[in-house]
C-alpha atoms as a PDB file:
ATOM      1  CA  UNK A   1      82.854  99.481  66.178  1.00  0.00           C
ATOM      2  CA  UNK A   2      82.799  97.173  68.950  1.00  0.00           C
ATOM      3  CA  UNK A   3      86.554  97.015  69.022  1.00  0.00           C
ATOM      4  CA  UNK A   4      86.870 100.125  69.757  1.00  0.00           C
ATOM      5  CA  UNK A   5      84.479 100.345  72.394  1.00  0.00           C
ATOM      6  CA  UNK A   6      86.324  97.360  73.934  1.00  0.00           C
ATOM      7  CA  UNK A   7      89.861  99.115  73.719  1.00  0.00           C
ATOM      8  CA  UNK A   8      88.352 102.318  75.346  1.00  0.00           C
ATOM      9  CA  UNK A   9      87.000 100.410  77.898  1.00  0.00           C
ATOM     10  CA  UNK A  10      90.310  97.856  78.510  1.00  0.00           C
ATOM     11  CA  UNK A  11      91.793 101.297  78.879  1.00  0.00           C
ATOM     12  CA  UNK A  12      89.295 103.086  81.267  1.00  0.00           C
ATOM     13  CA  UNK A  13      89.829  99.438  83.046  1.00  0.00           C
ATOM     14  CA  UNK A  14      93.615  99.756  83.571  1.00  0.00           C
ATOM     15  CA  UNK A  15      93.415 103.446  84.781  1.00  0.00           C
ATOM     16  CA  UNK A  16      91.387 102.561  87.782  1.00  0.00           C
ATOM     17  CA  UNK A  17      93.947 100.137  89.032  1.00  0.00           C
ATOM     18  CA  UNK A  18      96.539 102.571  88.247  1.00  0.00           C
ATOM     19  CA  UNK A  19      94.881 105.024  90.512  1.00  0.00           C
ATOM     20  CA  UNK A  20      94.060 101.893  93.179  1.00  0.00           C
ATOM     21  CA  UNK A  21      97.879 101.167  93.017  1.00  0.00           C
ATOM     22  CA  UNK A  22      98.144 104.745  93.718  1.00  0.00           C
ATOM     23  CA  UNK A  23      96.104 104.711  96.768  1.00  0.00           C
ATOM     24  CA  UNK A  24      97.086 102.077  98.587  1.00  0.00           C
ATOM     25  CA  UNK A  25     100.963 102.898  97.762  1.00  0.00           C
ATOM     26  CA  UNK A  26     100.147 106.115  99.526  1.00  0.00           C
ATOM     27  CA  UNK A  27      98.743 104.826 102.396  1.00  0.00           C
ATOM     28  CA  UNK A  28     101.936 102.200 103.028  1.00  0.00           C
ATOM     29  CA  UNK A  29     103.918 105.307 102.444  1.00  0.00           C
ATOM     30  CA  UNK A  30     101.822 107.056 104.957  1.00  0.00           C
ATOM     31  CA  UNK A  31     101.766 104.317 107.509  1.00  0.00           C
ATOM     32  CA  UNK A  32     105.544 103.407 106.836  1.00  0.00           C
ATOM     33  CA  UNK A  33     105.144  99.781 105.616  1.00  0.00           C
ATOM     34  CA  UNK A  34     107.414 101.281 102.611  1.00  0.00           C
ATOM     35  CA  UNK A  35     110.183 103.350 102.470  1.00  0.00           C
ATOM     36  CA  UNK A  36     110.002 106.168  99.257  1.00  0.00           C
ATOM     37  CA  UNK A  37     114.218 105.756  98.611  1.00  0.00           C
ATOM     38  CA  UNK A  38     113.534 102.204  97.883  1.00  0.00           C
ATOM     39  CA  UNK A  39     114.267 102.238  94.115  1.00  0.00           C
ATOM     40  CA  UNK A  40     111.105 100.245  93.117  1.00  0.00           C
ATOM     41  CA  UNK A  41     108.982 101.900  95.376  1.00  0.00           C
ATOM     42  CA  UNK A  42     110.233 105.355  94.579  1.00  0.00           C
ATOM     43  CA  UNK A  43     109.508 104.363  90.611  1.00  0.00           C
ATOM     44  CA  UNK A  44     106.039 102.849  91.189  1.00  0.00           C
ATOM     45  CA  UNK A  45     104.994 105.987  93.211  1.00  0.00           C
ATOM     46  CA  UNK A  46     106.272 108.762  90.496  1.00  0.00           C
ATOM     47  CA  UNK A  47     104.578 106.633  87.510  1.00  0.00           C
ATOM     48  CA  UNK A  48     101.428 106.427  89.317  1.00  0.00           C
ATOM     49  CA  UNK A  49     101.510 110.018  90.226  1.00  0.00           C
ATOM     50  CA  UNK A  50     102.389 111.369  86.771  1.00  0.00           C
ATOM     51  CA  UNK A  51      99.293 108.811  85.420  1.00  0.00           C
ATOM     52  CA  UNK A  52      96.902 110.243  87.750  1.00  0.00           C
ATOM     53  CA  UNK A  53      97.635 113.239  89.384  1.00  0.00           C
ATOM     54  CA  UNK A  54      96.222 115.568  86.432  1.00  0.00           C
ATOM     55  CA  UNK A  55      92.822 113.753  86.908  1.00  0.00           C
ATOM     56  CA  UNK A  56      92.467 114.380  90.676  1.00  0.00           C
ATOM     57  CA  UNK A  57      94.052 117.601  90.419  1.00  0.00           C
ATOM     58  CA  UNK A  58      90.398 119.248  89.090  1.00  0.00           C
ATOM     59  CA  UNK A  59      88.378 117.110  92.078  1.00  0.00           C
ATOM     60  CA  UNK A  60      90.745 117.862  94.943  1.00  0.00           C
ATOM     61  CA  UNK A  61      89.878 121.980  94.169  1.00  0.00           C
ATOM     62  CA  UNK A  62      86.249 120.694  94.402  1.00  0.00           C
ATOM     63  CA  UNK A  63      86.042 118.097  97.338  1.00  0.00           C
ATOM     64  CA  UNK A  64      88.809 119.130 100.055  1.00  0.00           C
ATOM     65  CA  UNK A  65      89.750 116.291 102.060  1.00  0.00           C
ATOM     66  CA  UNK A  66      87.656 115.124 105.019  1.00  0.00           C
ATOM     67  CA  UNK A  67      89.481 115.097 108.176  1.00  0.00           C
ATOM     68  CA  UNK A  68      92.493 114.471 105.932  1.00  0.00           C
ATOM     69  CA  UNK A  69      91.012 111.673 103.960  1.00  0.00           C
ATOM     70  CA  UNK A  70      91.522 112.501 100.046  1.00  0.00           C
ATOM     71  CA  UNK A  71      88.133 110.645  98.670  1.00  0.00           C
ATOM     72  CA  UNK A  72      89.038 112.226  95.053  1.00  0.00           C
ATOM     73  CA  UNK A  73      90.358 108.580  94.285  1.00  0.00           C
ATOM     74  CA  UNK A  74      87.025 107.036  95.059  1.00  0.00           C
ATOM     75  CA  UNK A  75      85.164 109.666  92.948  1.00  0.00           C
ATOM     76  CA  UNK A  76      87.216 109.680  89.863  1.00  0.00           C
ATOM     77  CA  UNK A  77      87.177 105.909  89.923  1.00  0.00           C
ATOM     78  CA  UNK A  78      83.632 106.367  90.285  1.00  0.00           C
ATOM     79  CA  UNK A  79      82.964 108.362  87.000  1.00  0.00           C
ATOM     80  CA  UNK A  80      85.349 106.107  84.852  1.00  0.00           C
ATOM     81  CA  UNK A  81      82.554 103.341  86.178  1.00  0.00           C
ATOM     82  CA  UNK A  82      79.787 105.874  84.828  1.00  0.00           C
ATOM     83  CA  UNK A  83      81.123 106.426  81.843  1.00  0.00           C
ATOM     84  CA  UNK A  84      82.284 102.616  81.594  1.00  0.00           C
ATOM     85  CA  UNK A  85      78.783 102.383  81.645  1.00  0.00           C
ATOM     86  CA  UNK A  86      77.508 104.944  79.218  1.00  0.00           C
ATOM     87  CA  UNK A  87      80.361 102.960  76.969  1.00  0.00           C
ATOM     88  CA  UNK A  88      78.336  99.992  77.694  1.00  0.00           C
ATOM     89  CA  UNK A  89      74.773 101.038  76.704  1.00  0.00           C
ATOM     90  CA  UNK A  90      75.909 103.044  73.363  1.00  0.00           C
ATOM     91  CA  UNK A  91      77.532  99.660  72.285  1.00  0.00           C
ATOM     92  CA  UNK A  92      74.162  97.958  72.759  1.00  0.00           C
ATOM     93  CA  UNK A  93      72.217 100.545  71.139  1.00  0.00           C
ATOM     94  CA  UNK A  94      74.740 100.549  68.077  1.00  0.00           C
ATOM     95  CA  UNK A  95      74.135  97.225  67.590  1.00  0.00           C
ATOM     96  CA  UNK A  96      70.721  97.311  66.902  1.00  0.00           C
END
């Protein structure tokens, strides 16, 4: 049982730097520190959008952005640290 809550939470893990890479990849493309036809940077940018865009899809209809800041990063990353955490406390009460 514990495996599994490990893998789940290796997972949830991985997805927030996935949507960190996102981020910050967004804001070099916004500041132009990177150019989008760079091959590498083109490829990094469309996996990280495919990965996360259906998750902030649902939060950006909730939370517009503020003076066109998109926080919906910060909050999803925020519940995948909640539920982390639930994760966390069911493991400890399923061992006992």
């Amino acid at each position: 049982m514990q495996a599994i809550f490990w893998l789940i939470n290796t997972i949830l893990g991985l997805y927030m730097w996935v949507i960190i890479i996102g981020a910050v990849m967004s804001w070099l493309v916004a500041f132009e520190v990177v150019n989008t036809r760079n091959r590498f940077v083109g490829m990094v940018l469309d996996f990280t959008w495919r990965l996360t865009e259906p998750a902030l899809r649902p939060i950006r209809r909730f939370i517009p952005s503020i003076g066109g800041i998109d926080i919906s990063p910060v909050i999803l990353i925020l519940g995948l640290m909640f539920l982390q955490r639930i994760l966390y406390e069911l493991m400890i009460a399923a061992t006992f």
